[in-house]
N, C-alpha and C. Protein backbone atom coordinates (compact mmCIF):
# COMPACT_ATOMS: atom_id res chain seq x y z
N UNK A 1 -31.37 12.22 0.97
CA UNK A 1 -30.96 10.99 1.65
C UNK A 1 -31.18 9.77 0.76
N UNK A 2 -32.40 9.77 0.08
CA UNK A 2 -32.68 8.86 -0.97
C UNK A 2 -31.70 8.73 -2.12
N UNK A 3 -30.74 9.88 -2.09
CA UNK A 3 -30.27 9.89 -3.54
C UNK A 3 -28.82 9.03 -3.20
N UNK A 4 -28.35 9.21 -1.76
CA UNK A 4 -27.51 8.70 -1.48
C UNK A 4 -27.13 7.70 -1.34
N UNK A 5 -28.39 7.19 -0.83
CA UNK A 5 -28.73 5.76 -0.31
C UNK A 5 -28.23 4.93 -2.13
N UNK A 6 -28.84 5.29 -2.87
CA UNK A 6 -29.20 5.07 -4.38
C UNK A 6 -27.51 4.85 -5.00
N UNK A 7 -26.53 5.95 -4.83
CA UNK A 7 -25.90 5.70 -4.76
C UNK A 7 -24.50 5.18 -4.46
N UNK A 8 -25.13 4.63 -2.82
CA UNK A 8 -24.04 3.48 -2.27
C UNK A 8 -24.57 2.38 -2.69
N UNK A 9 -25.39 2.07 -2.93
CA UNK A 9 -26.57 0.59 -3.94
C UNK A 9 -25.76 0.48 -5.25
N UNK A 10 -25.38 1.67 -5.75
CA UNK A 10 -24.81 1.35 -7.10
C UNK A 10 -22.99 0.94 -7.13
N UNK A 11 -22.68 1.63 -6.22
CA UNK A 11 -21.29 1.73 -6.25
C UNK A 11 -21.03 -0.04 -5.34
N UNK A 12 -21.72 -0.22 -4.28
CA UNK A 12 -21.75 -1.73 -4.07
C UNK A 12 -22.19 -2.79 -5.18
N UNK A 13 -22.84 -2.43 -6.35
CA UNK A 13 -23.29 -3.23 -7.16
C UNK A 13 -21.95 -2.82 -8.44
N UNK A 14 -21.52 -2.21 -8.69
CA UNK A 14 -20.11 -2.09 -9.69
C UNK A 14 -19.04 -2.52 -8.76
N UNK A 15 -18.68 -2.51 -7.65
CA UNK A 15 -17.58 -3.24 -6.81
C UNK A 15 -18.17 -4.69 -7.00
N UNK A 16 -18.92 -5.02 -6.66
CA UNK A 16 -19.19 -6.78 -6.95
C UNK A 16 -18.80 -7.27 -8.49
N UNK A 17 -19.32 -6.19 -9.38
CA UNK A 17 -18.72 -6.46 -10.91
C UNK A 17 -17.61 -6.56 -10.80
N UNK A 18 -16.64 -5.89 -10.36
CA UNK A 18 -15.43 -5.60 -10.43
C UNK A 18 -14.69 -6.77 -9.95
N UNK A 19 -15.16 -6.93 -9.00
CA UNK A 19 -14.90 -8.00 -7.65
C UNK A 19 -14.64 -10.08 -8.66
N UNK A 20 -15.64 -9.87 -9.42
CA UNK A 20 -16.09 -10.90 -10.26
C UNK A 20 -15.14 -11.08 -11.75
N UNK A 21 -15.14 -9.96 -12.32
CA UNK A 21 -14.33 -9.73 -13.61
C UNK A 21 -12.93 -10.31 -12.93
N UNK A 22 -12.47 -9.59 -11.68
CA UNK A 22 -10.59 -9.66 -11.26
C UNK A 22 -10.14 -11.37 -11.19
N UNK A 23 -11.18 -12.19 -10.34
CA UNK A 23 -11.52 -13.28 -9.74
C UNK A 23 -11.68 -13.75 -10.86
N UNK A 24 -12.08 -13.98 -12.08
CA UNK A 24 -11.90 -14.39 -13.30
C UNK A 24 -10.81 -14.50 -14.10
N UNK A 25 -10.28 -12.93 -13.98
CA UNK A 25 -9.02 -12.78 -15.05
C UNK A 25 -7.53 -13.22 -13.89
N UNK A 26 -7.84 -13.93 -13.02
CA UNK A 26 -6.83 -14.35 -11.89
C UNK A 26 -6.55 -15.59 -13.21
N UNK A 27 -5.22 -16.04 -13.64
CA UNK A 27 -4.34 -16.96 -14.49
C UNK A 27 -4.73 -18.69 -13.87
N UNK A 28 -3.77 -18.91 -12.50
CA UNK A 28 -4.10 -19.77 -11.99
C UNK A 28 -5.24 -20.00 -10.62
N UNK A 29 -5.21 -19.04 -10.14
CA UNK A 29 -6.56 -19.27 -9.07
C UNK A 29 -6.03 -19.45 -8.01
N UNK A 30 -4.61 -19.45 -8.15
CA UNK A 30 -3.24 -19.36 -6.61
C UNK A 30 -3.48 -18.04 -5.68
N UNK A 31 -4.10 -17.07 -6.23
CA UNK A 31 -3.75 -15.52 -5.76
C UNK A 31 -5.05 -15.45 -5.63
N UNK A 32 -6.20 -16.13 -6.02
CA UNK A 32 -7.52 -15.86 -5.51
C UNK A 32 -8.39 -15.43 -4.63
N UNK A 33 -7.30 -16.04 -3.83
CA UNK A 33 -7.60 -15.94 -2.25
C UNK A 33 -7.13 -14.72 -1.85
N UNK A 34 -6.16 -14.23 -1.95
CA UNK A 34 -5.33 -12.97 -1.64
C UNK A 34 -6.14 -12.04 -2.03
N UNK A 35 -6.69 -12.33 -3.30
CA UNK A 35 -7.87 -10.87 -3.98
C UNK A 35 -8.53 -10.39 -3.00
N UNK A 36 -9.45 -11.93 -2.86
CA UNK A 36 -10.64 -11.71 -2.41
C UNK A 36 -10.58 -11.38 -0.78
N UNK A 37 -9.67 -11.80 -0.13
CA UNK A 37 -9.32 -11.46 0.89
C UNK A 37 -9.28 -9.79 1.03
N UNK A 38 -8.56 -9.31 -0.15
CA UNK A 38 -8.34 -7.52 -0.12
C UNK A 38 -9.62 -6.74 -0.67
N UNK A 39 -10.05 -7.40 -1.69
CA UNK A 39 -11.25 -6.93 -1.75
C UNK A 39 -12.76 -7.25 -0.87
N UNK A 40 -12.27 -7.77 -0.20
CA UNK A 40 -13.21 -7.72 1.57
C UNK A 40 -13.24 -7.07 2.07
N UNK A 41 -11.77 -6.56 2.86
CA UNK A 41 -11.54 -5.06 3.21
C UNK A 41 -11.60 -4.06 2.60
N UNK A 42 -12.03 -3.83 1.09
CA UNK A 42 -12.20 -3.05 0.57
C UNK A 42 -13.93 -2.61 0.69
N UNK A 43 -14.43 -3.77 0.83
CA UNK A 43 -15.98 -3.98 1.11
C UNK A 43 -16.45 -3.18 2.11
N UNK A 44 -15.75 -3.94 3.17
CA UNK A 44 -16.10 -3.29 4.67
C UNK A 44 -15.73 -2.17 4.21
N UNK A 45 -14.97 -1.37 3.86
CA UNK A 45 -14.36 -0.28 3.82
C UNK A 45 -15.77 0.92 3.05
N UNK A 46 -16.29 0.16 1.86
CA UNK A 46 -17.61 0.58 1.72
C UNK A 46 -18.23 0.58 2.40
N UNK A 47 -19.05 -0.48 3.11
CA UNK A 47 -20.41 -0.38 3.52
C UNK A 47 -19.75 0.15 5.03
N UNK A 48 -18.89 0.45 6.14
CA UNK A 48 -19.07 1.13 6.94
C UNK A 48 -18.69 3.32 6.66
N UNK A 49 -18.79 3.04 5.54
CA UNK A 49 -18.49 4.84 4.29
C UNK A 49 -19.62 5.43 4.77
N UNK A 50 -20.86 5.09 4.57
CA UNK A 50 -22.09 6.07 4.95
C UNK A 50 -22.29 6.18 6.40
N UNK A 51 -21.87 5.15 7.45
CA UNK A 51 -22.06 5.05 9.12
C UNK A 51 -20.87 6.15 9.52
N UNK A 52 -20.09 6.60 8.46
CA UNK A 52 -18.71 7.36 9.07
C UNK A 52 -19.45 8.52 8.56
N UNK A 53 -19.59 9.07 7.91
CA UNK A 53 -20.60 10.06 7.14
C UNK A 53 -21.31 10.43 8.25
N UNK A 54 -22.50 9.57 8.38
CA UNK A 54 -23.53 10.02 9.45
C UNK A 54 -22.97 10.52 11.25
N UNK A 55 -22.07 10.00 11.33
CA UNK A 55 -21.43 10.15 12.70
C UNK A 55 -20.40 11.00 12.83
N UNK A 56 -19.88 11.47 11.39
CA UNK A 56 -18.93 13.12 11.20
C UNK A 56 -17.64 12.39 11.43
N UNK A 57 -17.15 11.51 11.16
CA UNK A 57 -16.02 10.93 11.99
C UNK A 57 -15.44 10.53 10.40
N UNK A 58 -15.46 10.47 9.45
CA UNK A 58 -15.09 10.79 8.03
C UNK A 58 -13.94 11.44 7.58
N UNK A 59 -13.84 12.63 8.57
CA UNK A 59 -12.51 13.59 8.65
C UNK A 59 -11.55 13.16 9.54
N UNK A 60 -11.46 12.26 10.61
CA UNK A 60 -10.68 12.10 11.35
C UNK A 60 -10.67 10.83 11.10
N UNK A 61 -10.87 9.88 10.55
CA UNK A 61 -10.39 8.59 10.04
C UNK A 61 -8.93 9.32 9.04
N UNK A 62 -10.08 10.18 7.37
CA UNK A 62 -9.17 10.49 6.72
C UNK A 62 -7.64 11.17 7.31
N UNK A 63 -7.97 11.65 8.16
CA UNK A 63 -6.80 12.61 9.25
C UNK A 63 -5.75 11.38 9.47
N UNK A 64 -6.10 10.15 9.83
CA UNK A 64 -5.54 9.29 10.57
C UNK A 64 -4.67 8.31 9.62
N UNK A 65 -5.73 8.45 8.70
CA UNK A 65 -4.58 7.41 7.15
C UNK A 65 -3.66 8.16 6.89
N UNK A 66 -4.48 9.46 6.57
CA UNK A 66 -3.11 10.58 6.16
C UNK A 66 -1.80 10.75 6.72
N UNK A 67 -2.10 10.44 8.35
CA UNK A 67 -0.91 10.26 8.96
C UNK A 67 -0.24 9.14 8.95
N UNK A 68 -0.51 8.49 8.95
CA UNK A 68 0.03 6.58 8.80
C UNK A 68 0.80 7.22 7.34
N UNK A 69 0.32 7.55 6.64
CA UNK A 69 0.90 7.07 5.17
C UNK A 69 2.35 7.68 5.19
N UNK A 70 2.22 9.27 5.89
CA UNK A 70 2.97 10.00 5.98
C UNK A 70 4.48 9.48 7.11
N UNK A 71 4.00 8.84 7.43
CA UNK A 71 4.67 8.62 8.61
C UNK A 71 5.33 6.74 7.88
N UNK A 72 4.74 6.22 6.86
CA UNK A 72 5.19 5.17 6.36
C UNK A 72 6.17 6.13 5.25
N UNK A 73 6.07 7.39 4.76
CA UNK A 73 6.82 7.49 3.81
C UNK A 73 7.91 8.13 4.17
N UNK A 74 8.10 8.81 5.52
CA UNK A 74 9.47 9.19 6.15
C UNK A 74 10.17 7.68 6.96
N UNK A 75 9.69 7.02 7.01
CA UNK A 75 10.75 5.53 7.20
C UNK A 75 11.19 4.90 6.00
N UNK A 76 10.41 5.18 5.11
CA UNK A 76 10.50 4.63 3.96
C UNK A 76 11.89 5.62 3.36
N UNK A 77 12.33 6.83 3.41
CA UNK A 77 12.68 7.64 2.78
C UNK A 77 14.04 7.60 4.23
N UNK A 78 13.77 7.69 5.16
CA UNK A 78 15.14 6.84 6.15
C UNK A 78 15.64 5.66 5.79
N UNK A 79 14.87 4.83 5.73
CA UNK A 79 15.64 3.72 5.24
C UNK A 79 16.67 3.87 3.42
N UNK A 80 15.74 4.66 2.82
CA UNK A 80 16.52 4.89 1.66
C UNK A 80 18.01 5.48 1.67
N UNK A 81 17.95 6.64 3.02
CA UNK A 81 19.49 7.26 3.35
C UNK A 81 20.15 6.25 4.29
N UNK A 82 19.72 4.98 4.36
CA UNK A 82 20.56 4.54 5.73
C UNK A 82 21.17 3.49 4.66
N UNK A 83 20.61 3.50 3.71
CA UNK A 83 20.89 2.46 2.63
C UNK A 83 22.05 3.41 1.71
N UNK A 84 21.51 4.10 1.60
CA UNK A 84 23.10 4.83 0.35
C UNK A 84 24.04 5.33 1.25
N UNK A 85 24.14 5.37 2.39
CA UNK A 85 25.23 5.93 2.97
C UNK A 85 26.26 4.78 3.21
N UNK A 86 27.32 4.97 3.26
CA UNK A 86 29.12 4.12 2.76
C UNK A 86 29.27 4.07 3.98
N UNK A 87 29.10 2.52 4.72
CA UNK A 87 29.86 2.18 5.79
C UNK A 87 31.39 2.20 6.05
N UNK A 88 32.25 2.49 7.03
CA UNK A 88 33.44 1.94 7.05
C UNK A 88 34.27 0.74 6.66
N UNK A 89 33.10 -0.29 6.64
CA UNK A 89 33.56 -1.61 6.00
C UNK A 89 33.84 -1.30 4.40
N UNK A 90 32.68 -0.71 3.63
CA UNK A 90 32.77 -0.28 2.40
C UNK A 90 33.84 0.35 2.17
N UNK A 91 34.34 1.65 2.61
CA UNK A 91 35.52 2.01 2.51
C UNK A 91 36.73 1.33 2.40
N UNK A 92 36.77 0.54 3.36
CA UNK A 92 37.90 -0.42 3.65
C UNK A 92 38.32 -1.23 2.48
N UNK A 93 36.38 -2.00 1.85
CA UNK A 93 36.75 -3.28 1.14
C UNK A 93 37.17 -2.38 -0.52
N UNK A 94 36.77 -0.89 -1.01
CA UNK A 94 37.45 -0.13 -2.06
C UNK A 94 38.72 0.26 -1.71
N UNK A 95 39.16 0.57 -0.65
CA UNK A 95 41.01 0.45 -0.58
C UNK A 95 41.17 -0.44 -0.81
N UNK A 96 40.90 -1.95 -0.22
CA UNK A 96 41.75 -3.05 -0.41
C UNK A 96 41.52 -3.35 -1.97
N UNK A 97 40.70 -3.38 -2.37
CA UNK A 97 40.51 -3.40 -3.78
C UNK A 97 41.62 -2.72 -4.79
N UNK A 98 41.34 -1.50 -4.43
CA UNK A 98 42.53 -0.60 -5.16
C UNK A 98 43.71 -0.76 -5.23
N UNK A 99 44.28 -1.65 -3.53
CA UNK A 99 45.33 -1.93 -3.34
C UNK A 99 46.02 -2.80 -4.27
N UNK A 100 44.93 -4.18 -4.50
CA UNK A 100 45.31 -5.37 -4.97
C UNK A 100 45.88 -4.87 -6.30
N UNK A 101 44.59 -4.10 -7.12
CA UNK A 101 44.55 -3.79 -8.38
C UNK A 101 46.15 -3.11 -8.61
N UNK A 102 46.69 -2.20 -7.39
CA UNK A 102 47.56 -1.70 -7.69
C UNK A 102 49.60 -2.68 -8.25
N UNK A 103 48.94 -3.53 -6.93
CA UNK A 103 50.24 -4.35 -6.69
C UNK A 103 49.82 -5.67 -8.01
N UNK A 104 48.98 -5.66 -8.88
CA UNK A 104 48.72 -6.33 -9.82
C UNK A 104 49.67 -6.12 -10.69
N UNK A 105 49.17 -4.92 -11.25
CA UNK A 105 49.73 -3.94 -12.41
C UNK A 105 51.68 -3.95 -12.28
């Protein structure tokens, strides 16, 4: 338990490094806020890691992103076919096209 403890102490103490270096190498200091904002939730996201641990509930969080993600990447992957598929308008506006081109020539 000690060893664990030891190292969520460390891994919270290299996220603050981390946290510090990004917040530095930010150009203008416009997006600063946005970091630090995400790396907050990344925080919480640590320090409630060992309370999910202790309470077994670790697997069914992970269960639960897993599904979100999955479920963001079949809309994601619908929208990609709703996007390449050739409306009737499309059709229409390559005949008329062809047409013009034809009665050009």
């Amino acid at each position: 338990m000690g060893q664990q403890i030891y190292e969520w102490m460390k891994n919270l103490a290299v996220f603050y490094i981390f946290l510090t270096v990004v917040t530095h190498l930010v150009p203008d200091g416009r997006y600063e806020e946005y970091i630090r904002f995400f790396m907050g939730l990344l925080l919480i996201l640590m320090l409630v890691s060992p309370l999910l641990e202790l309470m077994n509930l670790k697997a069914s969080v992970e269960n639960l992103i897993r599904q979100y993600a999955e479920e963001e990447q079949n809309l994601e992957l619908q929208m990609r076919d709703f996007t390449v598929q050739e409306s009737p308008l499309d059709e229409y506006v390559k005949q008329e096209i062809s047409r013009e081109e034809g009665a050009a020539q």
